[in-house]
C-alpha atoms as a PDB file:
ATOM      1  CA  UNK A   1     -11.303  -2.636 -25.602  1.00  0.00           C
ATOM      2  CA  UNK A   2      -8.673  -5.397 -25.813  1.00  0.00           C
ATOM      3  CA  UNK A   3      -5.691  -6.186 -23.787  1.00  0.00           C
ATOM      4  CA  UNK A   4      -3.605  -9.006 -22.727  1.00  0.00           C
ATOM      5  CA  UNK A   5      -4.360  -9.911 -18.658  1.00  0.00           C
ATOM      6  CA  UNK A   6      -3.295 -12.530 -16.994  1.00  0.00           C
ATOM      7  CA  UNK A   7      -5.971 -15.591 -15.622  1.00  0.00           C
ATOM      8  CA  UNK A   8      -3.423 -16.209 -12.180  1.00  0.00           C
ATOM      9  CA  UNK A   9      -3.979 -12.894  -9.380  1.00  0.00           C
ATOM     10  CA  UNK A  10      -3.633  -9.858 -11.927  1.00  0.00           C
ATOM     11  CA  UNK A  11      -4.743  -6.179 -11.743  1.00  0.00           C
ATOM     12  CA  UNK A  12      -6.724  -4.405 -14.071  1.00  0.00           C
ATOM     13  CA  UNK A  13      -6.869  -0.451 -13.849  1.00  0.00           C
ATOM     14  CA  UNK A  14      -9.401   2.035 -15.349  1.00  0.00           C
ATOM     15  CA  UNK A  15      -7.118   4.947 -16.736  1.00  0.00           C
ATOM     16  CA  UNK A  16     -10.912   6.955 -16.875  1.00  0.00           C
ATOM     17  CA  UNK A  17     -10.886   6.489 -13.199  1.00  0.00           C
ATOM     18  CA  UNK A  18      -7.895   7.100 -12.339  1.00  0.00           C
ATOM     19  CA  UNK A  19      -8.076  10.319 -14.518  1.00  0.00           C
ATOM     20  CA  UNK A  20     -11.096  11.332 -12.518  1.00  0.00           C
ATOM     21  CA  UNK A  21      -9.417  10.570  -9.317  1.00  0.00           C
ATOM     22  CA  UNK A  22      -6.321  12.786 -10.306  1.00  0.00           C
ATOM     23  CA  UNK A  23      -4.125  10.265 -10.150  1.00  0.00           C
ATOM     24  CA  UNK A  24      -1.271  10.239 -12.833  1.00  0.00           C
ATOM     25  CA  UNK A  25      -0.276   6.429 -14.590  1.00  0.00           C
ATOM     26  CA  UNK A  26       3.517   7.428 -13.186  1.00  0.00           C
ATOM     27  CA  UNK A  27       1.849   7.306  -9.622  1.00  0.00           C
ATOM     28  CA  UNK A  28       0.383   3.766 -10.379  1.00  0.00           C
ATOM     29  CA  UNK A  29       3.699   2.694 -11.438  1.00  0.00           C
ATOM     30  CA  UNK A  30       5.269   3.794  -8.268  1.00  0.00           C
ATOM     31  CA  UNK A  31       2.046   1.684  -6.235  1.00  0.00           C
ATOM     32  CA  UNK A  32       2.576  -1.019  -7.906  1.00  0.00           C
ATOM     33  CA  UNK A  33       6.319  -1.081  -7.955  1.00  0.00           C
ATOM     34  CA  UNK A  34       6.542  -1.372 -11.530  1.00  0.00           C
ATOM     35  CA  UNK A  35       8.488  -0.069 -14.524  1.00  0.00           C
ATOM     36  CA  UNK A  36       5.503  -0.817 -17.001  1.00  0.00           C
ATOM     37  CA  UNK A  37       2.331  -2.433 -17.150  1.00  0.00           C
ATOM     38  CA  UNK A  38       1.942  -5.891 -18.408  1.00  0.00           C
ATOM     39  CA  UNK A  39      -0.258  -4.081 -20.963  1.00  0.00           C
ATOM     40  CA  UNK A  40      -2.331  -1.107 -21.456  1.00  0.00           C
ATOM     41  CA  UNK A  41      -4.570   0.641 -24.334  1.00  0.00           C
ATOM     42  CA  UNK A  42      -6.387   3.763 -24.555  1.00  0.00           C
ATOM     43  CA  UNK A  43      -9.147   2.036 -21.265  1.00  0.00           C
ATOM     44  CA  UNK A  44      -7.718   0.038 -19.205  1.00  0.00           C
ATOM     45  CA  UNK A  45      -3.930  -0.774 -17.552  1.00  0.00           C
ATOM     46  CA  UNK A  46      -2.895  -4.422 -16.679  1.00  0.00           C
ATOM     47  CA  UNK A  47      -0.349  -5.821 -14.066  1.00  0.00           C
ATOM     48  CA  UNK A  48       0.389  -9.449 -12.640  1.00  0.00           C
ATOM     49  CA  UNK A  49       0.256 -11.834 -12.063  1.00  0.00           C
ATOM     50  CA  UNK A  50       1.094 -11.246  -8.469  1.00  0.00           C
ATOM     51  CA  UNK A  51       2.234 -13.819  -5.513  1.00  0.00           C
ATOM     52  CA  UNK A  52      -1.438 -15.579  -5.262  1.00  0.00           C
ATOM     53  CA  UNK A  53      -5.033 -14.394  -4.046  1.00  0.00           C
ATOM     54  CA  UNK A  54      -3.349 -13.300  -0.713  1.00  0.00           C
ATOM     55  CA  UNK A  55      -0.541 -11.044  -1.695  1.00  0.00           C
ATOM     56  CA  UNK A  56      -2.443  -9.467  -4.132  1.00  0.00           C
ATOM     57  CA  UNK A  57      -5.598  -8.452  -1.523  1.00  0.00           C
ATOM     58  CA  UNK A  58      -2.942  -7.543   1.072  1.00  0.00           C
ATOM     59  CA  UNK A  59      -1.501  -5.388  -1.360  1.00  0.00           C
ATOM     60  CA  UNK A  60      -4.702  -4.062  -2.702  1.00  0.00           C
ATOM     61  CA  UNK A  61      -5.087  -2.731   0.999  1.00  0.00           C
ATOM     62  CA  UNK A  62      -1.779  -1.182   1.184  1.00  0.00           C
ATOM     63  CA  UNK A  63      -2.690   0.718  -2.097  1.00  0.00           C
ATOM     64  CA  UNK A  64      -5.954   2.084  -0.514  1.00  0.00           C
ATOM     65  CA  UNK A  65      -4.177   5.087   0.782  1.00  0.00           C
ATOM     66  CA  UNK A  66      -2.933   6.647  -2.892  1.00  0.00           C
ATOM     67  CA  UNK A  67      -6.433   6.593  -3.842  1.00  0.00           C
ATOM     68  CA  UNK A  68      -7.143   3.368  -5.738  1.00  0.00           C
ATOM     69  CA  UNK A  69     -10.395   1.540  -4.884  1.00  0.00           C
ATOM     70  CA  UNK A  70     -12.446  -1.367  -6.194  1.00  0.00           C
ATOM     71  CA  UNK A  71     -14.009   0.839  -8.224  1.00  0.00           C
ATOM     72  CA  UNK A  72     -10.548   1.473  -9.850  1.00  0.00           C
ATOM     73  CA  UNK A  73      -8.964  -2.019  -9.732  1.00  0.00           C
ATOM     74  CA  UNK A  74     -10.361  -5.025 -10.691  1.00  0.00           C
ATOM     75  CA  UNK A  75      -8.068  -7.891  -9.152  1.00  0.00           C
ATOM     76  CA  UNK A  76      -8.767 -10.944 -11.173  1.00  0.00           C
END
């Protein structure tokens, strides 16, 4: 498992979770208002950096709803 992540308020995503959760990689895209992730490989999915510690809690809550957890994100 290697991908590129960023040290500054990123996300990390299990794709095995979200597989077990149902939830597709085009839904996560549509969460987190993205076109792509910063980088992904055949484990894990990567996004950021966000707006700081704050934004990207806040936003962790707001994505709470679709079925991501901490168990699913890592924020870093």
């Amino acid at each position: 498992m290697s991908i590129k992540v960023t040290f500054a308020y990123g996300i990390v995503v299990r794709q095995a979770a979200l597989a077990a959760r149902g939830i597709t990689k085009a839904r996560v895209l549509e969460v987190f208002q993205a076109d792509r992730p910063m980088a992904e490989d055949g484990e894990l999915l990567s996004f950021g950096p966000s707006f700081g510690g704050e934004h990207a809690r806040s936003s962790y809550d707001a994505w709470s709803p679709s079925g991501l957890s901490t168990s699913t994100i890592s924020l870093t």
